[in-house]
Every structure is written in C-alpha cells, then in structure tokens.
C-alpha atoms as a PDB file:
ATOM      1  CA  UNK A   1      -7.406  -9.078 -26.194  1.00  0.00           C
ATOM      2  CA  UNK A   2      -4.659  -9.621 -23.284  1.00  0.00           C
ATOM      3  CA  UNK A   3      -1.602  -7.915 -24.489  1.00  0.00           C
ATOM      4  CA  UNK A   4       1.700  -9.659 -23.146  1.00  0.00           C
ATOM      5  CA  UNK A   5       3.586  -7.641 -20.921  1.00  0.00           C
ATOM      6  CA  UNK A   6       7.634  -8.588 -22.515  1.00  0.00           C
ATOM      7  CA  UNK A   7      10.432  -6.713 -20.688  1.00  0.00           C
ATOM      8  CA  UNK A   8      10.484  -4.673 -23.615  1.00  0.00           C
ATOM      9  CA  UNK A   9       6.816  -3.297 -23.446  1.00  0.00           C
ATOM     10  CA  UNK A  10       7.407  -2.786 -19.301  1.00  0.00           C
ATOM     11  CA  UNK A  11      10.328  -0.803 -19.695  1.00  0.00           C
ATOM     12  CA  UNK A  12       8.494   1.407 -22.362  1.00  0.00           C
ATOM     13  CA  UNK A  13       5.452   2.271 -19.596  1.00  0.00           C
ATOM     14  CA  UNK A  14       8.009   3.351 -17.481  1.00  0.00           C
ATOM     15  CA  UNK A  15       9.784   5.251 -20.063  1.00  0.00           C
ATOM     16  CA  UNK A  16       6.586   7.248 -20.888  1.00  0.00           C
ATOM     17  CA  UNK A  17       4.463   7.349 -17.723  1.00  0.00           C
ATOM     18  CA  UNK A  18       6.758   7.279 -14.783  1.00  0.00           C
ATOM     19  CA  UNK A  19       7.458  10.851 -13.096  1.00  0.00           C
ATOM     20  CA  UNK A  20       9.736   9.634  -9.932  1.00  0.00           C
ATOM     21  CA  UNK A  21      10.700  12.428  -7.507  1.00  0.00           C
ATOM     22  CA  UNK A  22      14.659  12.707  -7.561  1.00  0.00           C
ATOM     23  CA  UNK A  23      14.777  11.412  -3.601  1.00  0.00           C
ATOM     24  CA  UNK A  24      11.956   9.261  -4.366  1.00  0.00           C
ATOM     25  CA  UNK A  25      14.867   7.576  -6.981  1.00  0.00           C
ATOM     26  CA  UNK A  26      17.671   8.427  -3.863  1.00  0.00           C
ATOM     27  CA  UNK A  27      15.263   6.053  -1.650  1.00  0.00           C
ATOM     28  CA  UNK A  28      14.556   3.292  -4.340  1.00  0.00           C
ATOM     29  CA  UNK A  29      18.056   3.459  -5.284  1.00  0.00           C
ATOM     30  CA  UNK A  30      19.204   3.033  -2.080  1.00  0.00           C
ATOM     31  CA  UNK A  31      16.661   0.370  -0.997  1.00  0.00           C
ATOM     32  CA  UNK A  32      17.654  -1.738  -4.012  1.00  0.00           C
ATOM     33  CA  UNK A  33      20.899  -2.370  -1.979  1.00  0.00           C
ATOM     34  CA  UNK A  34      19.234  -4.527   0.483  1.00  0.00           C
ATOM     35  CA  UNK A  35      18.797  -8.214   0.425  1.00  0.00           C
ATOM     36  CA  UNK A  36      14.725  -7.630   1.172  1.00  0.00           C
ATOM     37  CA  UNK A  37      14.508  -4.949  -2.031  1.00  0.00           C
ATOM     38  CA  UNK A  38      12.008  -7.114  -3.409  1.00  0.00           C
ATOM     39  CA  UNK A  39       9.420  -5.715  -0.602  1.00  0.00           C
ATOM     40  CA  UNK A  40       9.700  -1.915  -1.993  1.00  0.00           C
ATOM     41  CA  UNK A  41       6.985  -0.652  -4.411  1.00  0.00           C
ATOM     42  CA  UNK A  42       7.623  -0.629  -7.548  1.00  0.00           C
ATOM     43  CA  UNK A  43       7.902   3.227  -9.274  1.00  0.00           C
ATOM     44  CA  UNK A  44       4.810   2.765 -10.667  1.00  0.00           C
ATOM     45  CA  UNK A  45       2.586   1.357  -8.268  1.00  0.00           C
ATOM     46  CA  UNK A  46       3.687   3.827  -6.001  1.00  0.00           C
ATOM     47  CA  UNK A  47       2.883   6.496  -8.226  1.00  0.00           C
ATOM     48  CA  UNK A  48      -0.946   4.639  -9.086  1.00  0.00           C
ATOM     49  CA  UNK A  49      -1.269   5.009  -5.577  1.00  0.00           C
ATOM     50  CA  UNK A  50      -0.270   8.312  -4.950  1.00  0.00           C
ATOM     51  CA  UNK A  51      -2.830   9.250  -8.368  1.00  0.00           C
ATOM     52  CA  UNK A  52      -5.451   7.771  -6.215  1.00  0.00           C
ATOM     53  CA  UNK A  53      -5.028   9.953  -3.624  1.00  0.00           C
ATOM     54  CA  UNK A  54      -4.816  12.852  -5.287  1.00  0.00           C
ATOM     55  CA  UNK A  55      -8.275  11.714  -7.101  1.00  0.00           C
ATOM     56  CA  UNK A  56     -10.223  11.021  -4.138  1.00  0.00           C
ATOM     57  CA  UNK A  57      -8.389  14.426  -2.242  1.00  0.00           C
ATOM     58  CA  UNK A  58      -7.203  12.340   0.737  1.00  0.00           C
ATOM     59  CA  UNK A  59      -6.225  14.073   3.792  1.00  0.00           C
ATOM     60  CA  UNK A  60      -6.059  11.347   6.359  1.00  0.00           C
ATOM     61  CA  UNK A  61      -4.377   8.135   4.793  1.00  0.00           C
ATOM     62  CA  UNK A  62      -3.112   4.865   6.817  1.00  0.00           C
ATOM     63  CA  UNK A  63      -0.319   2.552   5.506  1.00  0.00           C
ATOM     64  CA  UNK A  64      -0.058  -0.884   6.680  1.00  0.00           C
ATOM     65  CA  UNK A  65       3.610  -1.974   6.197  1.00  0.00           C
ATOM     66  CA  UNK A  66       6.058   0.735   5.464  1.00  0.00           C
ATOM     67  CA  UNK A  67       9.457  -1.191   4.822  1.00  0.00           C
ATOM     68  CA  UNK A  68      11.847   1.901   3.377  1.00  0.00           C
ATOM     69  CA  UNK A  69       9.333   4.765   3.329  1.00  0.00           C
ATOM     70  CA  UNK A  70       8.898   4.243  -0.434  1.00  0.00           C
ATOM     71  CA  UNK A  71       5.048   4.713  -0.920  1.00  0.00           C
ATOM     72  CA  UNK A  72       5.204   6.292   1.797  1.00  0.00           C
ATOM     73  CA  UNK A  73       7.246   9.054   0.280  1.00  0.00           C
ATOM     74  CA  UNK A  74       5.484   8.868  -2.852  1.00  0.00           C
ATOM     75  CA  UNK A  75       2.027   9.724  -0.803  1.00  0.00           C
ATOM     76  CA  UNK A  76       3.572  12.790   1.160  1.00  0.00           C
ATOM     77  CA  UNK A  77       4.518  14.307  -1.663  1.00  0.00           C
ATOM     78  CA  UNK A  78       0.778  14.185  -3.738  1.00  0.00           C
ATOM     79  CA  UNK A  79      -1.218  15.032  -0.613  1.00  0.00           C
ATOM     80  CA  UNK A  80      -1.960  18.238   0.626  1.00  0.00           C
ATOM     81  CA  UNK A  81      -0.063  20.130   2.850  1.00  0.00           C
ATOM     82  CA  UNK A  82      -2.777  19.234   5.900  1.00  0.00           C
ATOM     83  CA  UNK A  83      -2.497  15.809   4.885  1.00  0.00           C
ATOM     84  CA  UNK A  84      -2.080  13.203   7.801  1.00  0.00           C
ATOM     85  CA  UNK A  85      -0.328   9.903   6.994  1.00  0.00           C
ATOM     86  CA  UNK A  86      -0.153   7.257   9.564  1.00  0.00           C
ATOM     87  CA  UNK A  87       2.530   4.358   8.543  1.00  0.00           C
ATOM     88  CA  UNK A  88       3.075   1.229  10.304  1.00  0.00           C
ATOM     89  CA  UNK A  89       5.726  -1.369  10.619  1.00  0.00           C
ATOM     90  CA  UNK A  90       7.844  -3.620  12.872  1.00  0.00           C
ATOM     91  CA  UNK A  91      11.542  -3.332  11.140  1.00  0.00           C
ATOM     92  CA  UNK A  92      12.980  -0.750  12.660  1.00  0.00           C
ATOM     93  CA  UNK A  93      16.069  -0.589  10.558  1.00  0.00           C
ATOM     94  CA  UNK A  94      14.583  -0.239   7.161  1.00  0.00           C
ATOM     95  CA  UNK A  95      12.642   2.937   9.086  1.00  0.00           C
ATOM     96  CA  UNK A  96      15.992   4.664   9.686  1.00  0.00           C
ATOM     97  CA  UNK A  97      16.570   4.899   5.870  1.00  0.00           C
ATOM     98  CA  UNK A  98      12.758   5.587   5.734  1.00  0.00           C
ATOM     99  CA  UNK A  99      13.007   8.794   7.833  1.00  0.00           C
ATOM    100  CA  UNK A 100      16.282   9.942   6.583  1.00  0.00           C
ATOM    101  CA  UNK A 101      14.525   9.993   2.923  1.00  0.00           C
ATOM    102  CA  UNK A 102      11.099  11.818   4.545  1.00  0.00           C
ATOM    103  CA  UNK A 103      13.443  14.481   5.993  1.00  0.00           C
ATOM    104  CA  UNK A 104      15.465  14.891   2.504  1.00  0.00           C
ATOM    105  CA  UNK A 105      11.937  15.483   0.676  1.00  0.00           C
ATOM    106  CA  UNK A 106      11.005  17.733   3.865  1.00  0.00           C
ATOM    107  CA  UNK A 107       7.365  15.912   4.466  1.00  0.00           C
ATOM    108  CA  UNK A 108       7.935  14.276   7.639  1.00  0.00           C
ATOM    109  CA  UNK A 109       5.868  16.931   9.229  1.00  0.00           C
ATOM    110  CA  UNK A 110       3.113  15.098   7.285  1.00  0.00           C
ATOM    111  CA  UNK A 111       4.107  11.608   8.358  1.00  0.00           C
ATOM    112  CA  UNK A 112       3.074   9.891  12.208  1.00  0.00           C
ATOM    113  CA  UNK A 113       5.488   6.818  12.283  1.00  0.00           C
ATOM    114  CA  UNK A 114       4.054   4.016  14.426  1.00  0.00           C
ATOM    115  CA  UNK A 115       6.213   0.777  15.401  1.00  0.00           C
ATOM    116  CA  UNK A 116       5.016  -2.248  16.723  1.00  0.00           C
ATOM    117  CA  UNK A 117       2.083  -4.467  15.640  1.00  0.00           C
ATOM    118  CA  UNK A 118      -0.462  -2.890  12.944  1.00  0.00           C
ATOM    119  CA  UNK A 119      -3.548  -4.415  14.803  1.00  0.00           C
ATOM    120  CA  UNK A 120      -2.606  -2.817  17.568  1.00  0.00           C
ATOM    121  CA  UNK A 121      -2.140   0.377  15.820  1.00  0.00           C
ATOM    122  CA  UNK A 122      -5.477  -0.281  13.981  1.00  0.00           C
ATOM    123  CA  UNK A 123      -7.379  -0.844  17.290  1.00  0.00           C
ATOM    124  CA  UNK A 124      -5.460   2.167  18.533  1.00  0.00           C
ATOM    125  CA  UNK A 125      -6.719   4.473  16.146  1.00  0.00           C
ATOM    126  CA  UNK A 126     -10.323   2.822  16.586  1.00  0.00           C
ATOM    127  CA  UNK A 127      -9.552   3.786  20.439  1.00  0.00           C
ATOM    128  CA  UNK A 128      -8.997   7.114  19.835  1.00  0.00           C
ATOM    129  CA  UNK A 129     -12.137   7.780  18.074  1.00  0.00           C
ATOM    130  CA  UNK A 130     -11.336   7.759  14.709  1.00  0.00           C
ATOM    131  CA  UNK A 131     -13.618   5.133  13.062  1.00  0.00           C
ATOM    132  CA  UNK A 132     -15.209   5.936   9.652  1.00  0.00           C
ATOM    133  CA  UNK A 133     -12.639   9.065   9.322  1.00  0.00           C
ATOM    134  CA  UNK A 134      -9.998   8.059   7.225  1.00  0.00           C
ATOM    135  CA  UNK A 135      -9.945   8.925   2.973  1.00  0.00           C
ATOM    136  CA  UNK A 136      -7.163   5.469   2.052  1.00  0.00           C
ATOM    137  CA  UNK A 137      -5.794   2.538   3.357  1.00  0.00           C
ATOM    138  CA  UNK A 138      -2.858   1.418   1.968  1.00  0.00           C
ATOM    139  CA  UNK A 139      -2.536  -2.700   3.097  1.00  0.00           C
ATOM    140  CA  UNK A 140       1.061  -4.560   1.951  1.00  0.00           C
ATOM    141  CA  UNK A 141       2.059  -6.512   4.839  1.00  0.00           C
ATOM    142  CA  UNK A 142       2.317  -9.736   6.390  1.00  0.00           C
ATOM    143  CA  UNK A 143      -0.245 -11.978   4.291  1.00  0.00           C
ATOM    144  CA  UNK A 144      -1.984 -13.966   6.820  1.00  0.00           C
ATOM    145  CA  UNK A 145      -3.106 -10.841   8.837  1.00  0.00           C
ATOM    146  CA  UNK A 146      -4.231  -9.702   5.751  1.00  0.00           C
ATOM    147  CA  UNK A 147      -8.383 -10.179   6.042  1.00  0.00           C
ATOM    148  CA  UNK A 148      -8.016  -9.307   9.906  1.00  0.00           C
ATOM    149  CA  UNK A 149      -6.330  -5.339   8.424  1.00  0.00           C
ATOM    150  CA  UNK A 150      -9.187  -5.487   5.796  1.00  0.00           C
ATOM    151  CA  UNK A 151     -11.945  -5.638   8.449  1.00  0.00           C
ATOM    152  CA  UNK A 152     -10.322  -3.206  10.886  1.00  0.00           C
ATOM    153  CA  UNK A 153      -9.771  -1.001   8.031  1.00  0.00           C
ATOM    154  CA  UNK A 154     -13.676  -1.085   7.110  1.00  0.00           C
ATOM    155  CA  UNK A 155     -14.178   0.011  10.081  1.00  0.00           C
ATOM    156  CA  UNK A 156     -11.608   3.106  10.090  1.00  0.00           C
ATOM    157  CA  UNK A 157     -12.400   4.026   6.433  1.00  0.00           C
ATOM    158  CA  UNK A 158     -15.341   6.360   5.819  1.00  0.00           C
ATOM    159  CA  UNK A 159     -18.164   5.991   3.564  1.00  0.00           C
ATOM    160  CA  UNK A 160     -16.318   6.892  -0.138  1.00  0.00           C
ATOM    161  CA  UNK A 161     -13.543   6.095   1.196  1.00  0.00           C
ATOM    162  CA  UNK A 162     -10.544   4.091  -0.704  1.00  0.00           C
ATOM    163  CA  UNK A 163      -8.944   0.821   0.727  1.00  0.00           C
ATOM    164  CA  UNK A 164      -6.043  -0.684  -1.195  1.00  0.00           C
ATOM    165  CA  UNK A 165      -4.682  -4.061  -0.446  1.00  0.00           C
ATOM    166  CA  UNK A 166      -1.260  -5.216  -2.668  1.00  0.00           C
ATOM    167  CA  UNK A 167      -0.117  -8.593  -3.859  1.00  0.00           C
ATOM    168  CA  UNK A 168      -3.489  -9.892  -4.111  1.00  0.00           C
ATOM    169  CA  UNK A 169      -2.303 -11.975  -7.470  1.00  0.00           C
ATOM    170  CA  UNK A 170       1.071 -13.095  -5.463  1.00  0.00           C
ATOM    171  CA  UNK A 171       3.034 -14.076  -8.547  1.00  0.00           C
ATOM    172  CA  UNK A 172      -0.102 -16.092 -10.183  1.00  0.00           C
ATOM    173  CA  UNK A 173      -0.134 -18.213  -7.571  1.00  0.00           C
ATOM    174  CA  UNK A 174      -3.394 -17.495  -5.761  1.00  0.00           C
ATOM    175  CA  UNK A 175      -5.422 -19.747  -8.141  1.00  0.00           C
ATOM    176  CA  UNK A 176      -3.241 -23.110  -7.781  1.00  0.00           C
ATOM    177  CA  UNK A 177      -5.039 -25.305  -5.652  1.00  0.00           C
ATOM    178  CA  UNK A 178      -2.296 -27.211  -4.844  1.00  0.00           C
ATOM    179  CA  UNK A 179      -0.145 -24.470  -3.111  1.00  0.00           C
ATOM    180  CA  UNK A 180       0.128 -24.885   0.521  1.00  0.00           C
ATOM    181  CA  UNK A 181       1.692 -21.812   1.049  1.00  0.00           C
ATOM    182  CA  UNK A 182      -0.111 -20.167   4.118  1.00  0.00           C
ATOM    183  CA  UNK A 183       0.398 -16.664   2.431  1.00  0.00           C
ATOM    184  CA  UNK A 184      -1.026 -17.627  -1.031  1.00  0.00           C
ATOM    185  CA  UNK A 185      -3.706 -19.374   1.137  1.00  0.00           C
ATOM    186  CA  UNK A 186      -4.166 -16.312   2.660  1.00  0.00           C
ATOM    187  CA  UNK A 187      -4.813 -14.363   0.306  1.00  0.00           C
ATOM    188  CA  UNK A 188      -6.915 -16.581  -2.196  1.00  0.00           C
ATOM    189  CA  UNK A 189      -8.932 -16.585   0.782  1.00  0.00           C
ATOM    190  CA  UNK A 190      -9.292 -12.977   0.997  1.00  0.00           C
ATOM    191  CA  UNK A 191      -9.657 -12.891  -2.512  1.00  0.00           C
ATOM    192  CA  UNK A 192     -12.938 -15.188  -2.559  1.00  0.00           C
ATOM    193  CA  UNK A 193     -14.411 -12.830   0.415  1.00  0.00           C
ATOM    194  CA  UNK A 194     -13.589  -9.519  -1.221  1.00  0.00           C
ATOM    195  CA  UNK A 195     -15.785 -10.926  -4.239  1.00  0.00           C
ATOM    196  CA  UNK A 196     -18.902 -11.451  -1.903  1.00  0.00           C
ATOM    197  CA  UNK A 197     -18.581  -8.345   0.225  1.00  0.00           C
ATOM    198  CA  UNK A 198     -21.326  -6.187  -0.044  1.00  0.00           C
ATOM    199  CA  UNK A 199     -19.898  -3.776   2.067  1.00  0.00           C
ATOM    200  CA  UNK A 200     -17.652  -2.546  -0.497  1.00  0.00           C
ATOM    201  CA  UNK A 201     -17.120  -2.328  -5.152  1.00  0.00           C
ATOM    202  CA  UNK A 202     -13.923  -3.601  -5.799  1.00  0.00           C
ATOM    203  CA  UNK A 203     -11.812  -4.026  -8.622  1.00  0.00           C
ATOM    204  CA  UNK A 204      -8.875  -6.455  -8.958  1.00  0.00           C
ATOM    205  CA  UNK A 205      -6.028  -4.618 -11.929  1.00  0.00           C
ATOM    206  CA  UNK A 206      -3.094  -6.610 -12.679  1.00  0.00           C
ATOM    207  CA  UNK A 207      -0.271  -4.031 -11.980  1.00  0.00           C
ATOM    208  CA  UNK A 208       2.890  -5.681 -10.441  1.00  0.00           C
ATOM    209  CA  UNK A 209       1.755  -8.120  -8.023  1.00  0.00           C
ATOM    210  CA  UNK A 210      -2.083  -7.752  -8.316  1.00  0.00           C
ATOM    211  CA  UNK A 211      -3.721  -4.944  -6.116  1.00  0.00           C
ATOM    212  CA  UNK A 212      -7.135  -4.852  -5.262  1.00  0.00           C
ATOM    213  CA  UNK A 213      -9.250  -1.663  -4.612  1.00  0.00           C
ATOM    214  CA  UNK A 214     -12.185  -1.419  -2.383  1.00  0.00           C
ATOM    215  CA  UNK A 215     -14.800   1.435  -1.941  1.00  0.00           C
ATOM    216  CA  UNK A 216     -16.294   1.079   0.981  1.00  0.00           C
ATOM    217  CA  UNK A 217     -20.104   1.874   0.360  1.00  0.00           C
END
C-alpha cells in the first residue's frame, strides 16, 4: 500500500529523523532568503545522501551543481577527514555564501571548488587521470546536460562505486506525454536509458523530487 505523504505526515519524518548540523540550519536558513531557494536540498535528502556516503566509506566524491554549499556541507561533515570533495557550479554568488558556511563548519580543507562548466570539469578530471577512481557522484544540475554528466560520470566512478542523479521524478511530470518542457524531456529520457543500462543496478525512491541511484557494476 502507497501511504499519502499529507503535510502533516512530512513534517513528522522530519521531526523524528532529521539531525541538521547547527550551520548546516545557518546555511539553509540563510539560503531560504533567496529568490532561487527552491534549488537547495532539502534537510533530508541532504542527509540520505550524506548516509550514503558514510555507507559506501567514500573518500573521493564529485558534486555536479553546488548552488549554496548545502549538500555540499552536509557531505564534508560525514566523510572522513582524508575525504576529497570536488563541487562544481557556474553562479558565483550563491558560492560566496557557500564558502563562508564551509569555513564556519571548518571543512573547506576537504572541499576543491571548481567554477565554470561541469563537462569541462568532468573531462578535466578524466585528463588528469582519474577515471574509475571516484566512491559518489552527486548529479543536480542543469537537466538537459543531464545524460551527457551520467556518462562522463561512468566513466570517473569506479567499479562499486555510487552515482546519484536528483529530480529524476521532476514534480510528476516526467510521465506526461504531452509536456514539452525540454527539462522534463530530458530527463524522461534519461529515465528510459537508466532502465536499460546494463552498466549499472539502479533504483528510483521517491524522496523530494525523485532521485535515482546507480551502482556502477
């Protein structure tokens, strides 16, 4: 049976599973100001995410869109004092706030901030040797590039090794047909591919916006 998830039942899964860091609140807080809010993680995704690292022991971890620094925040502070995080992103103002948070929790040591284009940073990183060497990927970015950061990821993720791509149920609109959104197009594209990839087991769980985790084989 599907339960219904009421505003009443959400607020109770926060109430009783949530443990957010006190500048990981400062940061969401904060964030919440901003007219693009909507783009930060939500408490508990961030915090599923941040489990799965801590399951899988990650120690090199790349994040494709890092907006205010939420997630991450949320992964610095799970991982491993060696632990390498390489987080990507174009906005350069939201990364002020995101490095001013980093520094308050005292894990930017653990943190390489790259700006520009993520397939170029992929392709960098792919450059530089690294292929096959990284524990999770953490995709939530622009849609459309979406498969293109999936297949560049494959190739930087090592056998075992965790990829996680958000909004992959886009506010139930990937199955309507009719949409002509390029975004939900997108992604009900990568959707269909994901389910036919041998490369990888994957499992779809309905937590915010949908995200989709793929083990590379």
């Amino acid at each position: 049976m599907q339960i219904d998830l009421t505003t009443d039942l959400y607020k109770y899964i926060l109430d009783v599973s949530v443990r957010e860091h006190p500048v990981l609140k400062a940061l969401r807080e904060e964030t919440s100001l901003d007219k693009t809010s909507h783009l930060q993680s939500a408490p508990e995704q961030a915090q599923f995410i941040a489990f799965l690292a801590k399951l899988i022991n990650a120690k090199k971890i790349i994040e494709v869109g890092t907006y205010s620094g939420y997630t991450t925040l949320a992964l610095a502070l799970s991982t491993s004092l060696d632990a390498q995080i390489i987080t990507c992103d174009l906005n350069k103002d939201c990364l002020i706030t995101a490095r001013k948070f980093w520094d308050l929790a005292e894990v930017t040591a653990k943190i390489l901030l790259r700006v520009g284009q993520a397939i170029n940073t992929l392709n960098d990183i792919i450059i530089n040797g690294e292929e096959e060497s990284f524990d999770l990927i953490f995709i939530d970015a622009d849609k459309q590039n979406y498969l293109n950061y999936y297949e560049l990821s494959l190739k930087l993720i090592k056998t075992g090794g965790l990829i996680v791509i958000d909004n992959t149920l886009w506010k139930g609109e990937v199955y309507n047909e009719d949409s002509s959104d390029k975004r939900t197009i997108a992604l009900r594209e990568l959707n269909q591919f994901l389910k036919s990839d041998e490369r990888v087991d994957i499992s779809l769980i309905a937590i915010r916006d949908g995200i989709t985790l793929a083990r590379k084989r």
